[in-house]
N, C-alpha and C. Protein backbone atom coordinates (compact mmCIF):
# COMPACT_ATOMS: atom_id res chain seq x y z
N UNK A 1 124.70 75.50 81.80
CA UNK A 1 124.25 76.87 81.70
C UNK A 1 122.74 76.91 81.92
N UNK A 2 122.47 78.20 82.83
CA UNK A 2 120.87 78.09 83.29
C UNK A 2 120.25 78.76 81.83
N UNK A 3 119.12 78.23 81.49
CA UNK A 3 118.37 79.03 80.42
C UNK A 3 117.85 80.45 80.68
N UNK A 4 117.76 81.20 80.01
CA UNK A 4 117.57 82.42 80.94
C UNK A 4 115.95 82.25 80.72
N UNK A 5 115.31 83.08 81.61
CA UNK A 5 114.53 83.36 82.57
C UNK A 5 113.99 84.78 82.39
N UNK A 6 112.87 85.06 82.41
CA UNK A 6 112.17 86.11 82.27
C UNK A 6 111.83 87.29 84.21
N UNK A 7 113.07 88.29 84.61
CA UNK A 7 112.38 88.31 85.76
C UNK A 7 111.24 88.84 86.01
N UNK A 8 111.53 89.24 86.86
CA UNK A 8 109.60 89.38 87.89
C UNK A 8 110.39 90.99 88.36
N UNK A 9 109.47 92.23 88.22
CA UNK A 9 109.58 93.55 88.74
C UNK A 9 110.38 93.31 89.71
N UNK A 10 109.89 92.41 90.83
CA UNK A 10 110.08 92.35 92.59
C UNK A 10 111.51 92.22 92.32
N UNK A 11 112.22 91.82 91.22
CA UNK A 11 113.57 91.46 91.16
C UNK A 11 114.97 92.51 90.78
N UNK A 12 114.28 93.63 90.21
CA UNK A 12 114.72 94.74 89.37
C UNK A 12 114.22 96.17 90.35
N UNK A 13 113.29 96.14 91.14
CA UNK A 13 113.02 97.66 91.97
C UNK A 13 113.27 98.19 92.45
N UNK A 14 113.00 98.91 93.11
CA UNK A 14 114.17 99.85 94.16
C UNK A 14 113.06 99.43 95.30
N UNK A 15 113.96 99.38 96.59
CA UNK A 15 113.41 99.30 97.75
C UNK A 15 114.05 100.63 98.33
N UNK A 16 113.07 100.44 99.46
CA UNK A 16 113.28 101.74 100.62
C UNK A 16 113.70 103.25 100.18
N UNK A 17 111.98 103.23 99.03
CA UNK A 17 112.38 104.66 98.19
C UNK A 17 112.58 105.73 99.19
N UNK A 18 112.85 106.87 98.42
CA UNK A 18 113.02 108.23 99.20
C UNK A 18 111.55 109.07 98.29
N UNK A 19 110.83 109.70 99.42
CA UNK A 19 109.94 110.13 98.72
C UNK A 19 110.32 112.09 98.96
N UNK A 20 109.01 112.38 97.62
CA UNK A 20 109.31 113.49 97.61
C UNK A 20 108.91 114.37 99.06
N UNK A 21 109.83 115.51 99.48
CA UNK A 21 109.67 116.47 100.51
C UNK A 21 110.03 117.73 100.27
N UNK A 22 108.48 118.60 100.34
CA UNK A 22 108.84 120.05 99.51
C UNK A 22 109.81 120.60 99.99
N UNK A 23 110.23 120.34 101.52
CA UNK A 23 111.08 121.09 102.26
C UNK A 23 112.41 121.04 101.47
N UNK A 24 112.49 119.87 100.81
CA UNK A 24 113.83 119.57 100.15
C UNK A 24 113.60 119.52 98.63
N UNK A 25 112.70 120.24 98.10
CA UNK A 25 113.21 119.96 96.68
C UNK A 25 114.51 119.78 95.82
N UNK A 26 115.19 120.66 96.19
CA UNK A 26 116.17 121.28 95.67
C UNK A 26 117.17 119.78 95.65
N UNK A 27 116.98 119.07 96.96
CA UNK A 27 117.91 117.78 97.01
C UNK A 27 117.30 116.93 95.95
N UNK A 28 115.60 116.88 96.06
CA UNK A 28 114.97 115.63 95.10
C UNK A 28 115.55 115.79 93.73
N UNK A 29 115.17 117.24 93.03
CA UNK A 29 115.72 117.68 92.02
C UNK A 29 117.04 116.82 91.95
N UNK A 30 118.41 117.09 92.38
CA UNK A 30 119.36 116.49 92.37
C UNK A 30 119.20 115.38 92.07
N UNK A 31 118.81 114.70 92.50
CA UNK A 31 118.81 113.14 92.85
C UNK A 31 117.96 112.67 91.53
N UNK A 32 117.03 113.70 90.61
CA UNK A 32 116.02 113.23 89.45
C UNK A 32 117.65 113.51 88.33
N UNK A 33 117.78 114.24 88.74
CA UNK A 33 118.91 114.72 87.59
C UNK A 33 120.24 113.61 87.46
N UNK A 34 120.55 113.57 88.47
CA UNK A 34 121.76 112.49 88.85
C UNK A 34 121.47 110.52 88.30
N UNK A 35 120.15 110.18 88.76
CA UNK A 35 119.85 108.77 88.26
C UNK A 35 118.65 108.76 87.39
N UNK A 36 118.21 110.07 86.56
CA UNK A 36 117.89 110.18 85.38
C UNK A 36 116.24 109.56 85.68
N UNK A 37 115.69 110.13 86.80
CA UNK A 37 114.37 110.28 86.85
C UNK A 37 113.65 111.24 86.99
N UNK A 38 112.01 111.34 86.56
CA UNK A 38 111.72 112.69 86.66
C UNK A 38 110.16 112.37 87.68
N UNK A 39 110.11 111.33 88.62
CA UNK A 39 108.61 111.20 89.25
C UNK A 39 109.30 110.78 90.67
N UNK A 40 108.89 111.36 92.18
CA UNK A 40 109.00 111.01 93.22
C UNK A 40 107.51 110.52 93.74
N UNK A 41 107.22 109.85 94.43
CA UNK A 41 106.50 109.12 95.19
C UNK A 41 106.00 110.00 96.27
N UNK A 42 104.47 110.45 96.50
CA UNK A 42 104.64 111.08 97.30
C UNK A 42 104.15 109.94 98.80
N UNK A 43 104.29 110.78 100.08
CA UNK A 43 104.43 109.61 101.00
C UNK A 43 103.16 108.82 101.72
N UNK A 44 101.58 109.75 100.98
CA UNK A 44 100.63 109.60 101.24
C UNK A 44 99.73 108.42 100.56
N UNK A 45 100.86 108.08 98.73
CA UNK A 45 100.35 106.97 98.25
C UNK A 45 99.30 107.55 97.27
N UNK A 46 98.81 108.19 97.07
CA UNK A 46 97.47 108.96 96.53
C UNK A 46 98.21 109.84 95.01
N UNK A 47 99.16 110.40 95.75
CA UNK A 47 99.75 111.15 94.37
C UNK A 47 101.22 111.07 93.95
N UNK A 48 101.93 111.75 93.26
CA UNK A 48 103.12 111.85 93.05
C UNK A 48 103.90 113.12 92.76
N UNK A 49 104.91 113.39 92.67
CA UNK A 49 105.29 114.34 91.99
C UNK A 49 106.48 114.42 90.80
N UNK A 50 105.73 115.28 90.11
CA UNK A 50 106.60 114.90 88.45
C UNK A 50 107.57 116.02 88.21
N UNK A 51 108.82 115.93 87.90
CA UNK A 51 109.50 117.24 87.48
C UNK A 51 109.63 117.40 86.27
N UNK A 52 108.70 118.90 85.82
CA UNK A 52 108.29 118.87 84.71
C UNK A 52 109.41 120.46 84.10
N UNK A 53 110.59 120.19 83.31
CA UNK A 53 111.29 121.19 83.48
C UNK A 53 111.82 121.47 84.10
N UNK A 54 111.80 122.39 85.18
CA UNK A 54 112.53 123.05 86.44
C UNK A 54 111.30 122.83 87.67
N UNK A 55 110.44 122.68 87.38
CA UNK A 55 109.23 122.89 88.20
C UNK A 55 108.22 121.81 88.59
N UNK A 56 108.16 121.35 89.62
CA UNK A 56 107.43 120.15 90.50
C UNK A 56 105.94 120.44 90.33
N UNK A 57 105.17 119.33 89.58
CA UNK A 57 103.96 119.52 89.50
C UNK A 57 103.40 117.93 90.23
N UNK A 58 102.53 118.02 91.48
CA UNK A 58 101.62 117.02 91.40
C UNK A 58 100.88 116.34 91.31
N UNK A 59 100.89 115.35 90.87
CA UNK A 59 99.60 114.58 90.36
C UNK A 59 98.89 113.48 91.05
N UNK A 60 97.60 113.21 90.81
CA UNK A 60 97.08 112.00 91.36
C UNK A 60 97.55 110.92 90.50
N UNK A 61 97.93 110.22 91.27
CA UNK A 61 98.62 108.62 90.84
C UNK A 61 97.07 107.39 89.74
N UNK A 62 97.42 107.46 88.82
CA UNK A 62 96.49 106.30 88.35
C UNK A 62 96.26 104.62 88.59
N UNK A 63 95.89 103.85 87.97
CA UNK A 63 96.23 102.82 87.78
C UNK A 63 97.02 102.40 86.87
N UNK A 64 97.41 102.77 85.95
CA UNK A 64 98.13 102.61 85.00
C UNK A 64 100.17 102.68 85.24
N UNK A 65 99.92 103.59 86.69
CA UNK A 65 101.27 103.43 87.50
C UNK A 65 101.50 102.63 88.44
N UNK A 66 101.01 101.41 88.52
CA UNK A 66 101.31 100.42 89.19
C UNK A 66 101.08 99.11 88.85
N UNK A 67 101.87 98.32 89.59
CA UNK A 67 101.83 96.97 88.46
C UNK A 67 102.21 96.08 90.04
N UNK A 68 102.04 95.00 89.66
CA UNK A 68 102.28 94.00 90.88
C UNK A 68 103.52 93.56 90.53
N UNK A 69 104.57 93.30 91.92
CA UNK A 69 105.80 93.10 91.93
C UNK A 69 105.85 91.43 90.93
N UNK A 70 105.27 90.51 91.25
CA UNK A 70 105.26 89.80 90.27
C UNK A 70 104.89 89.40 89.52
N UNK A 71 104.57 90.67 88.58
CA UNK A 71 104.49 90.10 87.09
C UNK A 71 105.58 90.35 86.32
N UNK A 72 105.98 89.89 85.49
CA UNK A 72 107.61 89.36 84.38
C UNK A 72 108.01 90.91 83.87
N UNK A 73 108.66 91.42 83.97
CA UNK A 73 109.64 92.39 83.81
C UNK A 73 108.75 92.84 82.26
N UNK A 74 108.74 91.81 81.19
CA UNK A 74 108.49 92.10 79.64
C UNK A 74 107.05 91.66 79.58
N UNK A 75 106.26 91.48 80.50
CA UNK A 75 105.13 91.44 80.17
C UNK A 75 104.37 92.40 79.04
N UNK A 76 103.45 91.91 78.56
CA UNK A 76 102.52 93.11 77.04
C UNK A 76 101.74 94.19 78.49
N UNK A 77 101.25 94.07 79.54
CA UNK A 77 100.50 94.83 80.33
C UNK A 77 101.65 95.69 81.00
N UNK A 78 102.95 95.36 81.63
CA UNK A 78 103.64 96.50 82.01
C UNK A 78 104.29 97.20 81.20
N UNK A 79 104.57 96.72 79.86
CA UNK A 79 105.03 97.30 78.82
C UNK A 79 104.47 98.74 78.67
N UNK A 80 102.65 98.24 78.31
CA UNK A 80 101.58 99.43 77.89
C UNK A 80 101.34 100.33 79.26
N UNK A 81 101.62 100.01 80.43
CA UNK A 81 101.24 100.82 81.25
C UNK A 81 102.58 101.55 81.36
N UNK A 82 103.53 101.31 80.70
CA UNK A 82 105.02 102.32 80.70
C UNK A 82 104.67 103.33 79.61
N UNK A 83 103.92 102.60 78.68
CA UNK A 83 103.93 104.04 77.21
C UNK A 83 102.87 104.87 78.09
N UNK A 84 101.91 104.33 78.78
CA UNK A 84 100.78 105.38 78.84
C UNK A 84 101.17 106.28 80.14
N UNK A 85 102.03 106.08 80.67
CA UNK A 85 102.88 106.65 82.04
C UNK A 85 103.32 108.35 81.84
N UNK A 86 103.07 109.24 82.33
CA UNK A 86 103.61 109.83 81.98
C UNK A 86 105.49 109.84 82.30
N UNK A 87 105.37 108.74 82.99
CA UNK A 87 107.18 108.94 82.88
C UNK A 87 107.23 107.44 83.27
N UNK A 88 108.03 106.91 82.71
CA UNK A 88 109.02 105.29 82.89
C UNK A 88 108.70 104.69 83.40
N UNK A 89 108.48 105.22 85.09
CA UNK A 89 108.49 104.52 86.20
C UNK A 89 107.17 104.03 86.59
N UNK A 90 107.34 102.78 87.24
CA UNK A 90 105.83 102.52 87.69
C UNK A 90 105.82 102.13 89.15
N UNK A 91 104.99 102.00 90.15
CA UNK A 91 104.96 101.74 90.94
C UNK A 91 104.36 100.42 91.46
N UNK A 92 105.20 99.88 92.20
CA UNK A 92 104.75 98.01 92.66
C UNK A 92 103.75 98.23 93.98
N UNK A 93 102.43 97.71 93.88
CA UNK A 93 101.92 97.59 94.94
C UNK A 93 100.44 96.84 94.55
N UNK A 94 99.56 96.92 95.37
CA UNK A 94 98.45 96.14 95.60
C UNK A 94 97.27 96.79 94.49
N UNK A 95 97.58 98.23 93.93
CA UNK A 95 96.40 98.67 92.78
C UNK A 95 97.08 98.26 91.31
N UNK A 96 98.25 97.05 91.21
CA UNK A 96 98.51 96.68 90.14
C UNK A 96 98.27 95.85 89.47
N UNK A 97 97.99 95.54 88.44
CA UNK A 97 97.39 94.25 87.72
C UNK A 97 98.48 93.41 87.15
């Protein structure tokens, strides 16, 4: 039996997101409601958009929403950058620590 193992983000993420498109809210909506998220990605990288209620508000993206694909799933730093998030999700890329 393998010992278990702590993974790495890169192992758990979603690839080949769908980002948000005002033209289509109405679908994104769906799709926040259906797999129980409330932040789309917007496609410029700079901001996001949050569904706050019924109603799409966007925001500029911090540092605190991104984390590098490999650091350990339970790390103490992606942990705290999930409480201070305004929602769950974080984003994997190059402004993550």
């Amino acid at each position: 039996m393998q010992p278990w193992s702590e993974p790495a983000l890169s192992d758990i993420c979603t690839r080949n997101l769908i980002y948000f498109d005002p033209e289509h809210e109405a679908v994104c909506r769906r799709i926040c409601k259906v797999i129980g998220i409330d932040l789309f990605p917007d496609c410029e990288g700079q901001h996001c958009w949050y569904l706050k209620e019924e109603s799409w508000e966007q925001i500029r993206t911090t540092e605190n929403q991104f984390a590098k694909a490999s650091v350990g799933c339970f790390d103490p730093a992606v942990l705290d950058k999930m409480d201070q998030s305004l929602s769950n999700l974080l984003f994997l890329g190059e402004r993550g620590t």
